[in-house]
Protein backbone atom coordinates (compact mmCIF):
# COMPACT_ATOMS: atom_id res chain seq x y z
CA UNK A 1 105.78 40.88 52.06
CA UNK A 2 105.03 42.68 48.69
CA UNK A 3 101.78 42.47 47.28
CA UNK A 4 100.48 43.20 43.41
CA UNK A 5 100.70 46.64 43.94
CA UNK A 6 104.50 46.44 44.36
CA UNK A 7 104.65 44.50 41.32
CA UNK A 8 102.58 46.51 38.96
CA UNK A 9 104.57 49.34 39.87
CA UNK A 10 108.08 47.47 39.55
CA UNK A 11 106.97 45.72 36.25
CA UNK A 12 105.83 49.59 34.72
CA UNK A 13 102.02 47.55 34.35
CA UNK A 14 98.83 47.38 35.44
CA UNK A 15 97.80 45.89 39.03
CA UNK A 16 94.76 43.92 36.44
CA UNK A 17 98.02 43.09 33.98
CA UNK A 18 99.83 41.57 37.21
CA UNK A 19 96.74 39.64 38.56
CA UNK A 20 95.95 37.91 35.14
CA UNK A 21 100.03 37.09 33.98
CA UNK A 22 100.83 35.45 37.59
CA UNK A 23 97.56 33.72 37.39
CA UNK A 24 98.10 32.46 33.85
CA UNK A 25 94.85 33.87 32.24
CA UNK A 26 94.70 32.41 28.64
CA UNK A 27 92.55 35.17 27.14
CA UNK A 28 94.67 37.75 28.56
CA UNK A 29 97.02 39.19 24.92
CA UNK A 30 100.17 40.98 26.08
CA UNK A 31 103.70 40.82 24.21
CA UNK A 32 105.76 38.28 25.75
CA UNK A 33 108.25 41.04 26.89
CA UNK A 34 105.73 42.45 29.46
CA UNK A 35 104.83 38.98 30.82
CA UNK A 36 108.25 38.43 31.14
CA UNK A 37 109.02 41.70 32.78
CA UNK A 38 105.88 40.74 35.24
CA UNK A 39 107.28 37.52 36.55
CA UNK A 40 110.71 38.86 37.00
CA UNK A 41 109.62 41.88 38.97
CA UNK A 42 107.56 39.14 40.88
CA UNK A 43 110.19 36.93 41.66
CA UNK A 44 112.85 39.93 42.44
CA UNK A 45 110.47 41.09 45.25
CA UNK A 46 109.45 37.66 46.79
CA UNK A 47 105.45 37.57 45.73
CA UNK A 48 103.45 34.98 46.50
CA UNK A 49 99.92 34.71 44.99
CA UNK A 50 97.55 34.56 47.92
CA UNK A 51 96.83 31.13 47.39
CA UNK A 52 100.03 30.07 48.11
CA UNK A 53 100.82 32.86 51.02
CA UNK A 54 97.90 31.30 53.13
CA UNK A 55 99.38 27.49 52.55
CA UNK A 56 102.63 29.01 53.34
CA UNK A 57 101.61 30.94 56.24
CA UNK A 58 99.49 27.38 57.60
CA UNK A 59 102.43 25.60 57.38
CA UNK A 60 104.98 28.20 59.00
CA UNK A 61 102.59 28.49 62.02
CA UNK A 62 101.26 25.16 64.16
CA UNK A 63 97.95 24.64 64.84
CA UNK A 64 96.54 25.33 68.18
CA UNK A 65 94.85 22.74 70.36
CA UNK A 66 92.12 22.62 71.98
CA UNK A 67 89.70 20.18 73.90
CA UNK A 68 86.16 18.78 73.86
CA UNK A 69 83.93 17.78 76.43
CA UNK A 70 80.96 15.94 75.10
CA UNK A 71 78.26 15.22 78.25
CA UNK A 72 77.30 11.55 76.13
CA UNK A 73 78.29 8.54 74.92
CA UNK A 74 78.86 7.96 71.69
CA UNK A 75 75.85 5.62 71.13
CA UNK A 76 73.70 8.30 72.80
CA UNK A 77 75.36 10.71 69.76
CA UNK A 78 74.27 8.69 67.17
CA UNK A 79 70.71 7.88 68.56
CA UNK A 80 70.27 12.05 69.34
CA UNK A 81 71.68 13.71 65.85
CA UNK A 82 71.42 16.85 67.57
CA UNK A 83 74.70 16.73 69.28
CA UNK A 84 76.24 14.75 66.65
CA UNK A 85 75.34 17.63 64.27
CA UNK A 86 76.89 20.64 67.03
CA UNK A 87 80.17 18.21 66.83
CA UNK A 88 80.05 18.51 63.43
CA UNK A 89 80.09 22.09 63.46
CA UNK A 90 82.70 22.70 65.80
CA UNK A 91 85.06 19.80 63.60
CA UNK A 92 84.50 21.81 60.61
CA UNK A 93 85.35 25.42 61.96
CA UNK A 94 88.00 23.64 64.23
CA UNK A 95 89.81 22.89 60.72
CA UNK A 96 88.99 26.38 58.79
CA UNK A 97 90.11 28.33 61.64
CA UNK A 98 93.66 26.13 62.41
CA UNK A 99 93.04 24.52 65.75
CA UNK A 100 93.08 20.56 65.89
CA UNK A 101 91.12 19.30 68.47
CA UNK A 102 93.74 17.28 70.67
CA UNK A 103 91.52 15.87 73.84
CA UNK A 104 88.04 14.51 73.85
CA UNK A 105 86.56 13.71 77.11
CA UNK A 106 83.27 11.92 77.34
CA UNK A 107 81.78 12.37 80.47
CA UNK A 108 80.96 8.99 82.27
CA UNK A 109 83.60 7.52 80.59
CA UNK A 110 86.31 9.43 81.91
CA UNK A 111 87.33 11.60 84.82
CA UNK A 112 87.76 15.35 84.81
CA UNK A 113 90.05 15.39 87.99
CA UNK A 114 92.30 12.80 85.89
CA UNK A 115 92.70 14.56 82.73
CA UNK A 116 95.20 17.84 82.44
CA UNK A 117 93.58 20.92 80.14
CA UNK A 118 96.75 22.75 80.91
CA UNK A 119 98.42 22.28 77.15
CA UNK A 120 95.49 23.05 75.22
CA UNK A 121 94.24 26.86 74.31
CA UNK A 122 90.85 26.49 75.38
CA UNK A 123 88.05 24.05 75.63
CA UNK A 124 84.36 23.36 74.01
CA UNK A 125 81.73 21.33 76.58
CA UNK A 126 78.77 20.80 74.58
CA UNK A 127 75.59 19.54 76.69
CA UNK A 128 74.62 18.68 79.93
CA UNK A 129 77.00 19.80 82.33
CA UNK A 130 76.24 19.88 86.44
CA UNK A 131 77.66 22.76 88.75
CA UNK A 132 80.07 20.61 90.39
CA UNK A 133 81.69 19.86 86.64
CA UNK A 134 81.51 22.93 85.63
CA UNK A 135 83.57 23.83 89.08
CA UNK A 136 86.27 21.19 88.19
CA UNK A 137 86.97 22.65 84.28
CA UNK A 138 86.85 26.06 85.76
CA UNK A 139 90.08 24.69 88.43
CA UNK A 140 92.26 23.89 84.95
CA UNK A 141 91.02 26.32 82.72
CA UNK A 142 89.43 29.64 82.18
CA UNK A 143 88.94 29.86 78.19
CA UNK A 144 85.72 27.31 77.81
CA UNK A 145 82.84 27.62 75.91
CA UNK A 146 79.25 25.93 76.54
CA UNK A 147 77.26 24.99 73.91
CA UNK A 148 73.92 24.10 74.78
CA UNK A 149 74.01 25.50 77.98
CA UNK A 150 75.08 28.59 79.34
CA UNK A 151 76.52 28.67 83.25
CA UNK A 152 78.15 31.18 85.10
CA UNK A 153 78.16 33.56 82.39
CA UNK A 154 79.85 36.11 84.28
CA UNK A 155 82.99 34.19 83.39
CA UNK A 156 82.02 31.70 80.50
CA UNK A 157 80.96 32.13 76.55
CA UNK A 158 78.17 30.08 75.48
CA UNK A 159 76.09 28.93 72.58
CA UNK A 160 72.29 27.71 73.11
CA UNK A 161 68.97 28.03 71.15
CA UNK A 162 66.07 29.75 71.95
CA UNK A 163 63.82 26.48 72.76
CA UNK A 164 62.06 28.75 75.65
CA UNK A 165 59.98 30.87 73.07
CA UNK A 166 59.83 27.89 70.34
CA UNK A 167 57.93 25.99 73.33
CA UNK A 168 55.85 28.82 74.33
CA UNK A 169 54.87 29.20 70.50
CA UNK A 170 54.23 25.17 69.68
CA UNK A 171 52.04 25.26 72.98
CA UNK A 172 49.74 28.42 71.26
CA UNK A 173 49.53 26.46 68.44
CA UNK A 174 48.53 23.74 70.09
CA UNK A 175 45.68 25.53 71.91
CA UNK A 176 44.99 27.54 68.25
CA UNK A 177 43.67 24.11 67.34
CA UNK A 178 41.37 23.62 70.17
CA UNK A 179 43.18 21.44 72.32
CA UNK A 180 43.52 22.23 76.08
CA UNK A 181 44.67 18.99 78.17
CA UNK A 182 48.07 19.32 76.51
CA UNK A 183 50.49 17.16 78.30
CA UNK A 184 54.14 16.94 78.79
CA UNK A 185 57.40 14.21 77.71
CA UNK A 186 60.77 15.23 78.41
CA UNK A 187 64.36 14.95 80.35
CA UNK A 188 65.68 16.70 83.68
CA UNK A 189 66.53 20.22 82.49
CA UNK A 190 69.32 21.70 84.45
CA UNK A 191 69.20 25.48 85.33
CA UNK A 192 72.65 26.25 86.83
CA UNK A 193 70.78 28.79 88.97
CA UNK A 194 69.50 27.90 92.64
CA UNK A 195 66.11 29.69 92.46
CA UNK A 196 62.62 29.24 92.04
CA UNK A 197 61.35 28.81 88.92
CA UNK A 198 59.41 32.01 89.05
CA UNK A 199 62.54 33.72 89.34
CA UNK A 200 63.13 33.31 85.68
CA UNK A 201 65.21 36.43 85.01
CA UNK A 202 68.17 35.04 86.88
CA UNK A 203 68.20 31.85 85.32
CA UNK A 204 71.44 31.69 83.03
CA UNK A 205 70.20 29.25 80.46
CA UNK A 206 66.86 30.00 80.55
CA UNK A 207 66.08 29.81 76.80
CA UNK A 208 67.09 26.37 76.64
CA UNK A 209 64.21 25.45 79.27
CA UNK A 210 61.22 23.45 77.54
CA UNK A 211 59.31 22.89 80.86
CA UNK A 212 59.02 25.72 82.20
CA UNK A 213 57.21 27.20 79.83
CA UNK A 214 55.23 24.40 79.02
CA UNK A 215 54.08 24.77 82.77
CA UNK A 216 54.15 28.49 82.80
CA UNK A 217 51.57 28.50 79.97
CA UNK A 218 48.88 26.00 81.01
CA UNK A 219 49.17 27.65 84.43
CA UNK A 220 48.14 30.75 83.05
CA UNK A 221 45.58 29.08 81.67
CA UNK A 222 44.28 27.16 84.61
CA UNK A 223 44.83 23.85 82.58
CA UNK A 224 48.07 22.91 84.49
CA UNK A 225 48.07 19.42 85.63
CA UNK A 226 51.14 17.21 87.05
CA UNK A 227 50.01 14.12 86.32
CA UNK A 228 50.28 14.87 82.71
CA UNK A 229 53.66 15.37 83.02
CA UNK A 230 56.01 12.93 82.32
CA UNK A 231 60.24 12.84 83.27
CA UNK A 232 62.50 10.65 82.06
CA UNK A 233 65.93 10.77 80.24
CA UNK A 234 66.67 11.86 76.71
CA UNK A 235 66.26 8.87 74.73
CA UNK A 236 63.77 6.98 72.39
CA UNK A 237 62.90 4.31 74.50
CA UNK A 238 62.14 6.63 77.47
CA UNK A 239 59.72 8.70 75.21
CA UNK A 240 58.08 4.79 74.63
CA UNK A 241 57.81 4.15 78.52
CA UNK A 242 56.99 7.62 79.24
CA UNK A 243 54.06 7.40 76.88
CA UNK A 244 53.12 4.23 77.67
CA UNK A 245 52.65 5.17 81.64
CA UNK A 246 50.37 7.82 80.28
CA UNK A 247 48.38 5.48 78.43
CA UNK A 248 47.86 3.03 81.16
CA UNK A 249 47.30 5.77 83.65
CA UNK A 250 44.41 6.81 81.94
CA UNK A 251 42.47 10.07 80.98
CA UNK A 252 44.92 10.82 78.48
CA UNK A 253 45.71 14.29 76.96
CA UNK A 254 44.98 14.77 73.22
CA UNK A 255 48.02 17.05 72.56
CA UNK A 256 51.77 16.35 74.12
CA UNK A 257 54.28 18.74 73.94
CA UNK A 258 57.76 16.62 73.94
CA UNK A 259 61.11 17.82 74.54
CA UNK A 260 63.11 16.24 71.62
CA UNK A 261 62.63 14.45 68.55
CA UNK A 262 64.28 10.94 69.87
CA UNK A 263 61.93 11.19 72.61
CA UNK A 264 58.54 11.78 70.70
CA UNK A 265 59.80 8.43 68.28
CA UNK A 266 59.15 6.30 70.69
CA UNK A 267 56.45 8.23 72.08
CA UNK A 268 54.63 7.69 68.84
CA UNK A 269 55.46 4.16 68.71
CA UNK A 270 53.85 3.52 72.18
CA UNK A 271 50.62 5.20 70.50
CA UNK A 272 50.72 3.27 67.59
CA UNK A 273 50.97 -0.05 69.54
CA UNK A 274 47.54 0.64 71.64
CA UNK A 275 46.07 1.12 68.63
CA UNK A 276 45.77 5.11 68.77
CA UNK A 277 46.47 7.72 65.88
CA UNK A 278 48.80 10.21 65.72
CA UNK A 279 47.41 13.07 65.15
CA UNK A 280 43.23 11.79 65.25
CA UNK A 281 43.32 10.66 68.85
CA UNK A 282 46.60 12.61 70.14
CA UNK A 283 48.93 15.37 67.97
CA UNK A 284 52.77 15.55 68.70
CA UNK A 285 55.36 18.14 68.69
CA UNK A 286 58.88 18.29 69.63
CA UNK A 287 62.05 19.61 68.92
CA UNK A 288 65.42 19.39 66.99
CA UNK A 289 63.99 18.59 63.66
CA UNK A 290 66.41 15.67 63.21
CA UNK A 291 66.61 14.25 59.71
CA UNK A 292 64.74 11.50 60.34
CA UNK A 293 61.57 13.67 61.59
CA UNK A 294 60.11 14.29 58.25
CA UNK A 295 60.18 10.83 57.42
CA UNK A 296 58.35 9.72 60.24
CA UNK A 297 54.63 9.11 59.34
CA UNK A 298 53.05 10.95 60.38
CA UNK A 299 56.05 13.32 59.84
CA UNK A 300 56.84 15.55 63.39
CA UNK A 301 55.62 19.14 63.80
CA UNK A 302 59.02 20.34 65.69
CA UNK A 303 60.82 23.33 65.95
CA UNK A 304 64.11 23.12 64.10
CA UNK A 305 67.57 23.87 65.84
CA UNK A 306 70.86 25.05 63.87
CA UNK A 307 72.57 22.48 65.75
CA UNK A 308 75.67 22.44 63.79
CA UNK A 309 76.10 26.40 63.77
CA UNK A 310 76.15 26.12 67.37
CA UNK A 311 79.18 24.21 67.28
CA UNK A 312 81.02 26.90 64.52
CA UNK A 313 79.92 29.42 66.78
CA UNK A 314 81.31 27.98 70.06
CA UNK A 315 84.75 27.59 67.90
CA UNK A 316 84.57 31.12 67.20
CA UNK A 317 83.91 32.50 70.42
CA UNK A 318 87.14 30.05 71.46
CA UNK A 319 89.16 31.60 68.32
CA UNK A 320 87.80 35.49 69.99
CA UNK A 321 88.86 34.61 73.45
CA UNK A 322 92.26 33.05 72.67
CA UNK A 323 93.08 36.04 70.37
CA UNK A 324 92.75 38.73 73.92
CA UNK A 325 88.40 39.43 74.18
CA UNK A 326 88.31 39.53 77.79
CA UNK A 327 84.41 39.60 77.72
CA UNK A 328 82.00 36.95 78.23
CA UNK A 329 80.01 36.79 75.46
CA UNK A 330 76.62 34.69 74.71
CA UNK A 331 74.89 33.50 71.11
CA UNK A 332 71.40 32.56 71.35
CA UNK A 333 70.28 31.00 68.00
CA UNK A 334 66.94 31.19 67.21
CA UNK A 335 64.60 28.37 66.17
CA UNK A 336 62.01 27.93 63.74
CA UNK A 337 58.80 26.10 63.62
CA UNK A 338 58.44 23.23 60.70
CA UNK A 339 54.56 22.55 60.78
CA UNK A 340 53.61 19.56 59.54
CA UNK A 341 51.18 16.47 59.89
CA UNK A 342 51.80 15.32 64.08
CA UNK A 343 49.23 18.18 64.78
CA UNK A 344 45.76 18.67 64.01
CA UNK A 345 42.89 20.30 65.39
CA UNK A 346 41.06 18.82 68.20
CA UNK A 347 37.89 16.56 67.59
CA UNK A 348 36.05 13.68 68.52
CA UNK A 349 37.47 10.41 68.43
CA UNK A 350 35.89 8.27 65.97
CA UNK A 351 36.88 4.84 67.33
CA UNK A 352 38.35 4.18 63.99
CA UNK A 353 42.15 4.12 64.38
CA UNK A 354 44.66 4.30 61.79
CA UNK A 355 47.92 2.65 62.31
CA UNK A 356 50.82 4.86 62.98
CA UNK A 357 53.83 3.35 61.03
CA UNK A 358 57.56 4.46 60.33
CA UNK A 359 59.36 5.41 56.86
CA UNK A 360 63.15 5.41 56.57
């Protein structure tokens, strides 16, 4: 294919003169000869303007499936914007890189062993994903990427965020302020790696652990203490039960450290129905920085997660492996702290509460 080099030289002109005739520049003065002379040397040697070489080339070649494997429902998408936000990403850079995304498979709502990854180029599984699933994609395919966690990376790409050192720092904050019983809201974490937690170097997806080194810290402190520790699932409501078992139990910490955004929402809505103030009788922090956390009043110290880069990143690792990198390779995002009003330094309780409300 000739390009505007070819021209220029056919057309006796500048490669500029070329550039500005095909693309119809109106300040551009030239006798009408050599703009003839330019589109005739154009169309003798089959130019295309690049414009229309890239919309030829996307239509000459098809696009390229591939398939997604989402861990949640849909409702649980829309409650948790986080993984709404890393399909988002992958959507867009699905449709700037070609590839149409042909198969989505929600887990829990359909079966793995059922559904045939054979036709498709490669495959995206964004969240929480157990060995025994992983073992089951691996039987149909070998191109898959992980976002948000990160197994057997001796075979797999992944995408994940560094939530391991944006914990470790929101718990030194927390303790820059004076507070010390500092407990703990969260889901089961999955580590893909059956060890003991203090064998932390061979755990694959460490940096996506927020437990760990919630525990790992107060330990070294001497401050560690399981009954301030609180499982549950990921959702808003189970952040409201959660806190509200600590509140009946008793003794209750004046800092929590919670694992997500959805999570600490209902968290603080337990709080504000007992009549206790977020941050004067206990300060919050979490993680995602959803949009609604700055809008939450008091609005949520969290650390923020490029969510929907993950998913662009996952599609390009797919686009890498599907064009020959043999490689595993793994992205680690960081995150970054947004300070705001959930925290403040330790002190006395007053008795006086203020109410805790919402703004949306």
């Amino acid at each position: 294919m000739s390009n505007l080099k070819d021209v220029a030289r056919d057309a006796n002109v500048s490669i500029a003169t070329v550039s500005r005739v095909l693309n119809r520049d109106p300040n551009l003065s030239v006798a009408d000869t050599t703009r003839e002379r330019v589109f005739q040397s154009a169309k003798k040697l089959n130019y295309l303007p690049s414009s229309k070489r890239k919309q030829t080339m996307s239509e000459a070649s098809p696009k390229l499936s591939i398939g997604l494997i989402i861990f949640c429902s849909k409702d649980h998408e829309y409650e948790d914007e986080y993984f709404m936000s890393i399909r988002r990403g992958i959507e867009s850079a699905s449709l700037k890189l070609g590839f149409t995304i042909s198969s989505v498979i929600r887990l829990g709502q359909h079966s793995i062993e059922e559904t045939n990854f054979t036709d498709l180029e490669g495959l995206i599984v964004v969240g929480n994903i157990s060995d025994s699933i992983v073992q089951q994609i691996y039987a149909q395919h070998d191109r898959v990427v992980f976002v948000d966690e990160s197994p057997r990376t001796d075979l797999f790409d992944s995408v994940t965020s560094n939530f391991f050192g944006a914990a470790t720092q929101l718990m030194e904050y927390m303790f820059s302020m004076g507070h010390k019983k500092i407990g703990y809201l969260g889901g089961s974490e999955i580590t893909h790696t059956p060890s003991h937690e203090s064998d932390l170097g061979i755990i694959e997806n460490i940096e996506k652990m927020r437990f760990i080194p919630y525990k790992r810290v107060m330990e070294k402190r001497g401050l560690y203490n399981p009954q301030h520790v609180y499982i549950g699932d990921w959702s808003t409501d189970a952040g409201y039960q959660l806190m509200k078992q600590a509140i009946k139990k008793g003794n209750l910490p004046s800092a929590f450290l919670i694992a997500s955004d959805p999570i600490a929402i209902g968290a603080i809505r337990a709080l504000h129905e007992e009549g206790l103030n977020v941050p004067n009788d206990v300060s919050i922090a979490s993680f995602n920085d959803i949009e609604i956390a700055k809008y939450v009043n008091p609005p949520l110290t969290t650390a923020k997660v490029y969510s929907e880069q993950m998913g662009k990143s996952a599609v390009k690792l797919l686009s890498e492996r599907i064009e020959g990198r043999e490689v595993p390779a793994k992205i680690i995002h960081p995150c970054r702290i947004e300070y705001r009003e959930s925290c403040a330094p330790l002190k006395e309780h007053s008795g006086n509460s203020v109410e805790v409300s919402f703004d949306f």
